[in-house]
Protein backbone atom coordinates (compact mmCIF):
# COMPACT_ATOMS: atom_id res chain seq x y z
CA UNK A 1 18.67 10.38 1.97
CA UNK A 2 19.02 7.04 0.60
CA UNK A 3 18.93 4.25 3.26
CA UNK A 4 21.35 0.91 2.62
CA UNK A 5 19.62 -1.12 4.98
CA UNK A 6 16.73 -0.79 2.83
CA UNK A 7 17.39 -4.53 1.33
CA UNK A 8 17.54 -6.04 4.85
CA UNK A 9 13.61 -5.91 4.69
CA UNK A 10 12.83 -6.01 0.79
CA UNK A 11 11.09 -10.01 1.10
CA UNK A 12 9.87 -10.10 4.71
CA UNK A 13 6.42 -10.28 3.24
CA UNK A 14 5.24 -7.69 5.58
CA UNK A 15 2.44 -5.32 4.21
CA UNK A 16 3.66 -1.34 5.59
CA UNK A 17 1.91 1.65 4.67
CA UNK A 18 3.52 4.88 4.87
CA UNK A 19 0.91 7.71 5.66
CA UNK A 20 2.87 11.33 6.02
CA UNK A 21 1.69 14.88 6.14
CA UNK A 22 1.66 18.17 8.30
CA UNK A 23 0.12 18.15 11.64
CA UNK A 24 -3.70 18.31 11.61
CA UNK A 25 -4.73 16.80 8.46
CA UNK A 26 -5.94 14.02 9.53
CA UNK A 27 -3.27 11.21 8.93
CA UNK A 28 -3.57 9.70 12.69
CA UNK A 29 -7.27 9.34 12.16
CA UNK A 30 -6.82 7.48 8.42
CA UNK A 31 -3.49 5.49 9.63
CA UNK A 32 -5.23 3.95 12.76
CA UNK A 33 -8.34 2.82 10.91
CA UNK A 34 -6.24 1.68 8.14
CA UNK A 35 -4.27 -0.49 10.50
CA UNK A 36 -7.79 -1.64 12.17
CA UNK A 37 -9.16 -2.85 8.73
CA UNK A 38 -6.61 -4.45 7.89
CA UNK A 39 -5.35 -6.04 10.38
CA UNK A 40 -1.73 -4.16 11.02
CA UNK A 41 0.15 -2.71 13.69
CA UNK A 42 0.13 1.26 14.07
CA UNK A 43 2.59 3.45 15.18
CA UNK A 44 2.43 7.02 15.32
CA UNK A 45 6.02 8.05 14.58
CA UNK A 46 4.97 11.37 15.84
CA UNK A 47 4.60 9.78 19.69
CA UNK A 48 8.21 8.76 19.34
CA UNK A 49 9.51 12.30 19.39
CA UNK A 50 7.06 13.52 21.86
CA UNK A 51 8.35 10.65 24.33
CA UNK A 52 11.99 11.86 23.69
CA UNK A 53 10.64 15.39 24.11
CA UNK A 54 8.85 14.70 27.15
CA UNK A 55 11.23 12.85 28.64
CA UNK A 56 14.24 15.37 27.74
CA UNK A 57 11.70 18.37 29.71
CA UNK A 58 11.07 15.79 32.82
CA UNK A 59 14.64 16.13 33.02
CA UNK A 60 15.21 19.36 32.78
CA UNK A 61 17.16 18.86 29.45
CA UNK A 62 16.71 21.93 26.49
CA UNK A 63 15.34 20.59 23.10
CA UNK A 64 17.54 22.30 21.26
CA UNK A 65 20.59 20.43 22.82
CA UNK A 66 21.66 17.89 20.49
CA UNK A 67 23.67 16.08 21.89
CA UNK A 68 21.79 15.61 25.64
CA UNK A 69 18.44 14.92 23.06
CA UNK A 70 20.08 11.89 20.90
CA UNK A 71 21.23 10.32 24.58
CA UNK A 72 17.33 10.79 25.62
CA UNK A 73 16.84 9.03 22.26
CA UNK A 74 18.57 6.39 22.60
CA UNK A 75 17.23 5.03 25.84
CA UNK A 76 13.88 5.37 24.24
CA UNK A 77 11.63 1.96 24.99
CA UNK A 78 7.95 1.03 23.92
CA UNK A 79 6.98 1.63 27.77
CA UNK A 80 7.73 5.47 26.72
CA UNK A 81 5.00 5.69 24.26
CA UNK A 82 2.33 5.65 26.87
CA UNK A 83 3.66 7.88 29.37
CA UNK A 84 1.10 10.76 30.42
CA UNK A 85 2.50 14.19 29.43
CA UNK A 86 3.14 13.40 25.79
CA UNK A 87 0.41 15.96 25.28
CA UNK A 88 1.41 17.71 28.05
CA UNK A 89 1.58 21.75 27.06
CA UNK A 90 5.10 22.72 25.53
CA UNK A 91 5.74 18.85 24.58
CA UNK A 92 4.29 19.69 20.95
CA UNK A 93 7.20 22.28 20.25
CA UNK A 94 10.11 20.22 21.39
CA UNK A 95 9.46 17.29 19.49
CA UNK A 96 9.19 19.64 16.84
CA UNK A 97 12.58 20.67 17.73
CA UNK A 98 14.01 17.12 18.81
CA UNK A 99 13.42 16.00 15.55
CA UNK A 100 15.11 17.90 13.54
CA UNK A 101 18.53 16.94 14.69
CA UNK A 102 20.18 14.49 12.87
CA UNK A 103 21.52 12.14 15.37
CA UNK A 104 18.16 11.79 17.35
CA UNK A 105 16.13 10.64 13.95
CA UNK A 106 18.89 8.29 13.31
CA UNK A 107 18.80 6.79 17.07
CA UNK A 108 14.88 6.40 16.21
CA UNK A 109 15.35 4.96 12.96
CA UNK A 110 15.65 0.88 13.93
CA UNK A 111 13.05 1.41 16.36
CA UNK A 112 10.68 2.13 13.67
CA UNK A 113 11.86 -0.16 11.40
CA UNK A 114 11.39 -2.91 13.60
CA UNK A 115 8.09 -2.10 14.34
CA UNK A 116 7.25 -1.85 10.19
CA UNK A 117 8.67 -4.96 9.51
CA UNK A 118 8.75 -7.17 12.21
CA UNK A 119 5.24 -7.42 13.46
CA UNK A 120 4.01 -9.78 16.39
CA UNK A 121 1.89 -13.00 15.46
CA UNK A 122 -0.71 -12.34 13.87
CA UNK A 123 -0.55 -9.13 12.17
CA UNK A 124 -0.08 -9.07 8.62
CA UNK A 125 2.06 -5.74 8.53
CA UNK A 126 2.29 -1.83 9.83
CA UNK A 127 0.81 1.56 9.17
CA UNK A 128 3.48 4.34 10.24
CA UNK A 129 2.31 7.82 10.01
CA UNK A 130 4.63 11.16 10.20
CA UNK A 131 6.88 12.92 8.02
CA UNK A 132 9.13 11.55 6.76
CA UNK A 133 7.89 7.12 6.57
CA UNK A 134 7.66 7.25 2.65
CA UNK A 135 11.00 8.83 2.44
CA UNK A 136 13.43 7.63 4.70
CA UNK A 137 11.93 4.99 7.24
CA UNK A 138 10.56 3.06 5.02
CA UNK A 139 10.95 3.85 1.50
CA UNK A 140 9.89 0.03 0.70
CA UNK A 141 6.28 0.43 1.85
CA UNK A 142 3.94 -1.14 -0.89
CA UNK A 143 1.82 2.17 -0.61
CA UNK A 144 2.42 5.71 0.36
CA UNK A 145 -0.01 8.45 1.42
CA UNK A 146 0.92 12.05 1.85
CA UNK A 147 -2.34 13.06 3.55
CA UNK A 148 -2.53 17.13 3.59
CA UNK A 149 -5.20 19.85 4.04
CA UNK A 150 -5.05 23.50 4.02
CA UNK A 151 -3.56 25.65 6.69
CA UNK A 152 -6.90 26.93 7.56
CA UNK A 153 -8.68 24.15 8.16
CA UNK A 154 -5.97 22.36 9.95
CA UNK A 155 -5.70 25.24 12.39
CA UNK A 156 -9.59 24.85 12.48
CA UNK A 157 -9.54 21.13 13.03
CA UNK A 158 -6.37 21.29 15.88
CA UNK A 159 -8.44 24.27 17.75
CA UNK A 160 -11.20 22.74 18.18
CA UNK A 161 -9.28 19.58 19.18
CA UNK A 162 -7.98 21.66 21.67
CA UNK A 163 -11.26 23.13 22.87
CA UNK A 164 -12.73 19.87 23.54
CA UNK A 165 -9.54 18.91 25.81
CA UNK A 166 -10.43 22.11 27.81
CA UNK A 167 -7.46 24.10 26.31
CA UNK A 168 -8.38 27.79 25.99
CA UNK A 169 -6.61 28.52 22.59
CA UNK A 170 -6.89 31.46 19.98
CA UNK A 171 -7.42 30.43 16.60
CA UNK A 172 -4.92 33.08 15.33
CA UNK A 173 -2.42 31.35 17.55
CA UNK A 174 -2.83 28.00 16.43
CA UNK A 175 -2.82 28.92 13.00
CA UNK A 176 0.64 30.84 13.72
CA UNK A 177 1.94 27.47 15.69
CA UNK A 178 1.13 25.42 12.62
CA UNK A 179 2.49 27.39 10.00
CA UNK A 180 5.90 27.62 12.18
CA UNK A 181 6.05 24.02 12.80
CA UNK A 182 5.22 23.24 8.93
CA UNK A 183 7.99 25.71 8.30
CA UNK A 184 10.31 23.27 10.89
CA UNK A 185 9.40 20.10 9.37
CA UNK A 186 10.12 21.25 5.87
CA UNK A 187 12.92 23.27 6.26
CA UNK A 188 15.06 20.75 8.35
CA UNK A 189 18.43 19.62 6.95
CA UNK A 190 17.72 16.44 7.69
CA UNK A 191 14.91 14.13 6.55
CA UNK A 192 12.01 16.75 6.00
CA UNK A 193 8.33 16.14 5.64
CA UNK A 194 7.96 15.77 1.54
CA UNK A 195 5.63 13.37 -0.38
CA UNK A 196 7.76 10.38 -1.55
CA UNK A 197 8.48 10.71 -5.47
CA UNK A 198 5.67 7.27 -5.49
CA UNK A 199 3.13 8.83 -2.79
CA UNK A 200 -0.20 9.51 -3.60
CA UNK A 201 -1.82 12.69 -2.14
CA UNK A 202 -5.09 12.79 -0.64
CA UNK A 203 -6.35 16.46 0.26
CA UNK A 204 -8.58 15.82 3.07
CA UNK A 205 -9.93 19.78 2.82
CA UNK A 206 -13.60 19.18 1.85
CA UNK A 207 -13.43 15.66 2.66
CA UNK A 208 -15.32 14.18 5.79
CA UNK A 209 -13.93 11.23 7.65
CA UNK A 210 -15.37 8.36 5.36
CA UNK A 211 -14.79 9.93 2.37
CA UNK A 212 -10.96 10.10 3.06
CA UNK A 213 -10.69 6.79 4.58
CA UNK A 214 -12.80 4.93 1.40
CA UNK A 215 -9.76 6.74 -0.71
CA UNK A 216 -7.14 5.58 1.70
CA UNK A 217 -8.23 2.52 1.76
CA UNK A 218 -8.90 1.71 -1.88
CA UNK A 219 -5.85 3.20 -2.30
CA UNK A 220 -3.68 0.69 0.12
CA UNK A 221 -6.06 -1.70 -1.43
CA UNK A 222 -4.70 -1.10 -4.94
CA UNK A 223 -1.05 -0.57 -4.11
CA UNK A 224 -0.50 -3.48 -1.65
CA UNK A 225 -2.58 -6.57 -3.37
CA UNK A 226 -5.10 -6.53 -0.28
CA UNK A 227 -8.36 -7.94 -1.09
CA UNK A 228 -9.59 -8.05 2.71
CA UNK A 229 -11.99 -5.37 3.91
């Protein structure tokens, strides 16, 4: 999917990362210390679908309808982002869902755009992790992660995530839910989670938390000019 508005942004002089992968491989944790180093905005893209999700529920509105989704989607605001079920049990699954219909990622698209590369005062740029940032949201970042891990120990990492929120979970079903929603995200018509032809991945399997940020980092380091940090 090749976006035209691409050149709208192309001298803004705003720094973006692009940090995509599967669920549970550590991207939030790398993409919000990223943005903390350096001085950027973050967004978790993934939040964005889980508002429109949660929302659509609160409502009483089915994920898989379309059309009631992309009018949830399109009264989305940045008040949404901190409402207090977006972890809520079931609101996983239907932004899972949500997103894969065209017209909702392309009511969502401006909103993260603006947020990439029109930052407040201040801040030097934007960190964006989720699927599809290096691809289609913002194909123009100066560097692109695609931060993955193996299925195991993502469903290890997500379970005992889940533990520690009190959530009684089987492994065997986590594992299950994650392989479906990988499945979802990279079997969707439209814009699914793939590395960006310039992304560099960073396997985060057998790496602990300051390993894989020191790589990430040097990384954005290398690819955007930054010298600070």
């Amino acid at each position: 999917m090749t976006d035209t508005r691409s050149t709208e942004y192309l001298h803004t002089g705003s720094i973006v990362v692009a940090v995509d992968g599967p669920a549970a491989a550590g991207k939030g944790t790398l993409a919000r210390r990223l943005a903390t180093t350096l001085n950027l905005v973050y967004l978790d893209t993934g939040s964005i679908y889980r508002a429109v999700a949660a929302k659509l529920l609160a409502a009483g509105g089915d994920p898989n309808d379309a059309e009631t989704a992309t009018e949830v989607a399109r009264t989305l605001v940045s008040d949404d982002l901190g409402r207090d079920d977006l972890r809520a049990e079931g609101v996983g699954a239907a932004a899972s869902i949500v997103s894969a219909h065209q017209d909702v990622r392309a009511a969502l698209l401006d909103f993260q755009r603006a947020v990439a590369f029109d930052p407040p005062p201040g801040r030097a740029g934007a960190v964006l992790d989720g699927r599809d940032i290096g691809t289609v949201v913002c194909p123009e970042a100066c560097a692109k992660l695609f931060v993955t891990a193996s299925l195991e120990e993502r469903a290890r990492r997500r379970h005992e995530e889940l533990l520690g929120r009190g959530e009684e979970r089987i492994y065997a079903r986590v594992l299950e839910d994650l392989k479906e929603r990988d499945a979802r995200d990279s079997a969707r018509a439209t814009a699914p989670m793939t590395a960006a032809a310039d992304a560099v991945t960073l396997d985060t399997s057998d790496l602990d938390v300051e390993t894989a940020f020191r790589k990430a980092l040097d990384i954005v380091r290398t690819r955007c000019g930054v010298t600070a940090a």
